[in-house]
Protein backbone atom coordinates (compact mmCIF):
# COMPACT_ATOMS: atom_id res chain seq x y z
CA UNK A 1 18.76 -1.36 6.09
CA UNK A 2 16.83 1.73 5.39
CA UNK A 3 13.61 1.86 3.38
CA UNK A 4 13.66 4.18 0.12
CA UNK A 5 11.68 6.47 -0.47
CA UNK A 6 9.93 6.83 -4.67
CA UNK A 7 8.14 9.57 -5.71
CA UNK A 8 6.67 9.64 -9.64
CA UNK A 9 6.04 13.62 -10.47
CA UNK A 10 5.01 12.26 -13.76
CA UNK A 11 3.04 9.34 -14.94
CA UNK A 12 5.81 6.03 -15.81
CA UNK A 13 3.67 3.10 -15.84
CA UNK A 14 2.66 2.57 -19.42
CA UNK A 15 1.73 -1.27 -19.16
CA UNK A 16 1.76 -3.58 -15.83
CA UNK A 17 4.99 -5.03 -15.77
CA UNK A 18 6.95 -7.07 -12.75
CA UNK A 19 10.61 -6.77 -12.39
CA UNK A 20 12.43 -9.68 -10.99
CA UNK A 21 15.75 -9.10 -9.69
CA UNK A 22 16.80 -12.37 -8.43
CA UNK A 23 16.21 -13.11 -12.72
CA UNK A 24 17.35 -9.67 -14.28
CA UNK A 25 14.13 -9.41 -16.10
CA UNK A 26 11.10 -7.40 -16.95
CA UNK A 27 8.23 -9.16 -17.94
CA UNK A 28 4.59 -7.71 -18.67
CA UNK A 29 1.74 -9.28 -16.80
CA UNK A 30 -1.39 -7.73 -18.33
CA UNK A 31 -0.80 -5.95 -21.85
CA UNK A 32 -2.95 -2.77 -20.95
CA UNK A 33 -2.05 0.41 -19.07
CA UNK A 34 -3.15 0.06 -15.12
CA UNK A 35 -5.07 2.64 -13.39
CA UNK A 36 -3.42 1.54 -9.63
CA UNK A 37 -1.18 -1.11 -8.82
CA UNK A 38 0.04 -3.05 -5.69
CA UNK A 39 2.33 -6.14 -4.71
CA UNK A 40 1.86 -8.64 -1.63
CA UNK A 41 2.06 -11.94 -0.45
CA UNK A 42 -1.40 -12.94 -0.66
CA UNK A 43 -0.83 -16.88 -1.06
CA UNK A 44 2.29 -16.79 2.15
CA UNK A 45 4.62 -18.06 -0.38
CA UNK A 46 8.14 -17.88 0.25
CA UNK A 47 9.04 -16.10 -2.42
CA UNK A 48 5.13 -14.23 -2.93
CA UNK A 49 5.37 -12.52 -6.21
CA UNK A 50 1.78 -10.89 -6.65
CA UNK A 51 0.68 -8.37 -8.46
CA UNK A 52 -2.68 -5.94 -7.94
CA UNK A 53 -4.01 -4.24 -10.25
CA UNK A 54 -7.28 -1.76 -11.15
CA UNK A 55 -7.88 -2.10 -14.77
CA UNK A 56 -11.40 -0.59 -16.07
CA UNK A 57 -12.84 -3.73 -15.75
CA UNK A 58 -12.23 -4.69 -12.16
CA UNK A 59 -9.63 -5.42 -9.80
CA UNK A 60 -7.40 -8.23 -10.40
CA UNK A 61 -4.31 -10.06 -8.76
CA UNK A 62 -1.42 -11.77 -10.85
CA UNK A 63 0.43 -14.54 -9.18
CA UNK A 64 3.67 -14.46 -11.42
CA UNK A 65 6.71 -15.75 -11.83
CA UNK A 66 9.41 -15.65 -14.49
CA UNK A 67 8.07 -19.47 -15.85
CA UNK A 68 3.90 -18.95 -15.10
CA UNK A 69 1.37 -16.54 -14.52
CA UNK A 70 -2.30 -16.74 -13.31
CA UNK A 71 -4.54 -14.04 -13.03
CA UNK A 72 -8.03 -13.74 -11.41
CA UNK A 73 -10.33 -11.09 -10.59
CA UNK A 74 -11.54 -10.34 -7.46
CA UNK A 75 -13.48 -7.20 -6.97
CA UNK A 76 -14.92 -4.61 -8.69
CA UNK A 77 -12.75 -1.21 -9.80
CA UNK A 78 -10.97 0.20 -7.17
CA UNK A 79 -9.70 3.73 -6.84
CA UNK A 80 -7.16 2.74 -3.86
CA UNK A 81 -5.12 -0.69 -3.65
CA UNK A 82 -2.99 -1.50 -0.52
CA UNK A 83 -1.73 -4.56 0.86
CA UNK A 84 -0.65 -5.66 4.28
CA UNK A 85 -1.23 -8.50 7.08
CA UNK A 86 -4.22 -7.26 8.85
CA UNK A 87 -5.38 -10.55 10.68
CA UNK A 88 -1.46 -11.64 11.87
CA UNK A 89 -1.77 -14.79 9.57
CA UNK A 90 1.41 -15.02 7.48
CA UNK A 91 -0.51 -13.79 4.23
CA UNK A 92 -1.10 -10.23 3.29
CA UNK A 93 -4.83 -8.79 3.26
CA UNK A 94 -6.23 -7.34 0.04
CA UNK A 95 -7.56 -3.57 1.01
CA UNK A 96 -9.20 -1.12 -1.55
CA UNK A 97 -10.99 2.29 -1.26
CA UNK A 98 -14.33 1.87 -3.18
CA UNK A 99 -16.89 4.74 -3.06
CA UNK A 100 -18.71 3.21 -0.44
CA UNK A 101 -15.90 2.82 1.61
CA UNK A 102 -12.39 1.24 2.50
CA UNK A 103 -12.53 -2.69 3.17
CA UNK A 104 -10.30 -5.47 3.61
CA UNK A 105 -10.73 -8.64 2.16
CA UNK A 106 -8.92 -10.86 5.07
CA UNK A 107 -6.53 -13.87 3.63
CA UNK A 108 -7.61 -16.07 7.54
CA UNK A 109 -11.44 -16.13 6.21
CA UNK A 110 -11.87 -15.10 2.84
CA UNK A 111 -14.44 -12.67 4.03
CA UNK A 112 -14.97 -8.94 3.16
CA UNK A 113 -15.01 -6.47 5.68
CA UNK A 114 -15.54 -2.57 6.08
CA UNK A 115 -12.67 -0.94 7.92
CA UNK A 116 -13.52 2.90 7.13
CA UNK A 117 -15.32 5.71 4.74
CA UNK A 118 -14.34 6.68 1.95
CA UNK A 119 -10.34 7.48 2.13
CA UNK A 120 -8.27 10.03 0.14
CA UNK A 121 -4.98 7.80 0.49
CA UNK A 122 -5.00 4.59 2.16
CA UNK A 123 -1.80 2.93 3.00
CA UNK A 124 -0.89 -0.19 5.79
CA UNK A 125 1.77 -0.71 8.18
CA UNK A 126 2.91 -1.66 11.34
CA UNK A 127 2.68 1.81 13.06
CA UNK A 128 2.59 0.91 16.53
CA UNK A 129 5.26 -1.87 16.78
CA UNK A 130 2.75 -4.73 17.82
CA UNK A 131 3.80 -6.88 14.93
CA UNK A 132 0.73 -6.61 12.83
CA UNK A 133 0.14 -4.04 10.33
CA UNK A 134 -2.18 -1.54 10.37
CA UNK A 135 -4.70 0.31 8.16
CA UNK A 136 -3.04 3.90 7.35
CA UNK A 137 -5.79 6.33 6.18
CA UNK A 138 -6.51 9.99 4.99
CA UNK A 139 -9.86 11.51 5.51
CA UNK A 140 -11.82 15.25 5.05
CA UNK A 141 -12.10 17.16 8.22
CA UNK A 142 -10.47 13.64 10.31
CA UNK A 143 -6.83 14.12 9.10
CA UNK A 144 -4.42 11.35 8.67
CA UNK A 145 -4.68 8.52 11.03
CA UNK A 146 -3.91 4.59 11.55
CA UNK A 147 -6.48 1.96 12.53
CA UNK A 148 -5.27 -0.37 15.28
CA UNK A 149 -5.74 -3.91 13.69
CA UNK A 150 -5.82 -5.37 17.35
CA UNK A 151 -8.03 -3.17 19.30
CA UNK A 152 -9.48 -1.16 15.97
CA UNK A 153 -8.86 2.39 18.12
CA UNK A 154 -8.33 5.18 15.60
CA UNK A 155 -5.06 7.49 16.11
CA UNK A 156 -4.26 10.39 14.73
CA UNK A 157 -0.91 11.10 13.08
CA UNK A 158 -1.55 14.82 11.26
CA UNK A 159 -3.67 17.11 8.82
CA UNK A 160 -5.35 15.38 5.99
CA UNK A 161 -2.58 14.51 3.16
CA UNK A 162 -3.08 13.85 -0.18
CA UNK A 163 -0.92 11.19 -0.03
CA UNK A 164 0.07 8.29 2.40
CA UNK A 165 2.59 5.38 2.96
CA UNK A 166 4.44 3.67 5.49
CA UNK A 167 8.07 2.15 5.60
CA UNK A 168 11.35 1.68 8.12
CA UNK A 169 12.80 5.24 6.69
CA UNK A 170 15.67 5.79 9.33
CA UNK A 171 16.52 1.99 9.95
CA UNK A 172 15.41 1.35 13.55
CA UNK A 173 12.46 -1.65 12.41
CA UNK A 174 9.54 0.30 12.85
CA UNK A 175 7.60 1.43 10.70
CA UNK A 176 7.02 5.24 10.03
CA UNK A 177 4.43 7.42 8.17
CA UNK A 178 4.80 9.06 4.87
CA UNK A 179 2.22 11.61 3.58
CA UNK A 180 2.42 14.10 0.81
CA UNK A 181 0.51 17.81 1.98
CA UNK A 182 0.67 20.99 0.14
CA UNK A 183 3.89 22.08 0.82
CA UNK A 184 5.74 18.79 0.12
CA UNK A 185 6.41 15.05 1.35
CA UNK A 186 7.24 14.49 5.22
CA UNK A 187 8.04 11.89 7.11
CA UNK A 188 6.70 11.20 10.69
CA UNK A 189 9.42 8.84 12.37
CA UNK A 190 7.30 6.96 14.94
CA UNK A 191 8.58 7.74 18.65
CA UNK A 192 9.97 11.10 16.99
CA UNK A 193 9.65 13.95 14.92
CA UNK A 194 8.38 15.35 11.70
CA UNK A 195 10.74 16.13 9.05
CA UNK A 196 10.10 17.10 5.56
CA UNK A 197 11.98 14.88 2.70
CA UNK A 198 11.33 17.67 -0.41
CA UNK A 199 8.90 20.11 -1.23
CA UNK A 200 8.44 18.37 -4.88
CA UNK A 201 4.41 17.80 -4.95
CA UNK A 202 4.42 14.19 -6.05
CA UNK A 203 1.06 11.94 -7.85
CA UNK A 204 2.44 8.80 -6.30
CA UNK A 205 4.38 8.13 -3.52
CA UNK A 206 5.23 4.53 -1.79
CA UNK A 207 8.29 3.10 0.24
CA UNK A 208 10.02 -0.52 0.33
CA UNK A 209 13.55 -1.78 -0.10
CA UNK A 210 15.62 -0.80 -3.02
CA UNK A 211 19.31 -2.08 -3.34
């Protein structure tokens, strides 16, 4: 199965809302426009239906489900949100770009940690094929690159993008890199080449399963 690919060249989300599926329903899960949000399995769940969110008082996460919803807050605003399973333990990692810096809050410890400067686009995925995913990142004058969550060796992938993201795009199981730069969104496919999806400018861009 190939990853899709969603671009939104205008702005959609009005309130925060999960869509389930399985359930054929929409329900809202905080009644106030979000500035950024995310999903993950932060708990290892088996069915891990989380939202994050950036409202403008902090950063929360939703566990939801069609019957219950908690929420709790766990950092301050954030101007990124990305998940992904940084420390191989089953559960994804919470990471944010604040504007001292990206860091990860690992699932394993509980602990905070700083992965990187401040990032235009952050992003995870498993971009070397190692099983663990990987911190996906867009910096002035460094380009676009991918953190190594094993051996934390930096490689770079391009130019600096606006824009990044990471999913299975031509079906092969790994996992390739998406990044939105001035003359449109391309895809790297790891092991091969660049090739350029549209030349539409989008202000979000993300990947995942869509049937």
């Amino acid at each position: 199965m190939k990853t899709k690919v969603f671009w939104f060249p205008l702005p959609l989300m009005i309130f925060a809302l999960i869509s389930y599926t399985a359930f054929g329903k929409t329900v809202a899960v905080r009644g106030s426009p979000a500035i950024i949000i995310a999903a993950g399995n932060l708990d290892g769940g088996a069915r891990g239906t989380l939202l994050l969110g950036t409202w403008s008082n902090g950063a929360w996460v939703t566990l939801a489900s069609p019957q219950t919803q908690t929420r709790s807050a766990l950092a301050s605003p954030a101007s990124m949100l990305a998940v992904g399973d940084l420390d191989s333990d089953g559960k994804d990692d919470l990471i944010g770009g604040w504007s001292d810096g990206v860091w990860v809050k690992y699932s394993k410890t509980n602990t905070w940690a700083k992965l990187a400067s401040p990032a235009k686009s952050i992003a995870a995925g498993d971009m070397n094929g190692d099983g663990r995913d990987d911190l996906i990142g867009s910096w002035d004058g460094q380009g676009t690159l991918y953190r190594n969550s094993i051996t934390g060796a930096w490689v770079k992938m391009g130019s600096v993008s606006t824009l990044v993201s990471g999913g299975d795009i031509d079906g092969d199981g790994k996992v390739d890199l998406l990044g939105v730069w001035s003359d449109g969104v391309w895809v790297k496919y790891i092991g091969g080449a660049w090739s350029k999806i549209t030349s539409n400018i989008p202000t979000a861009i993300t990947a995942g399963y869509f049937n």
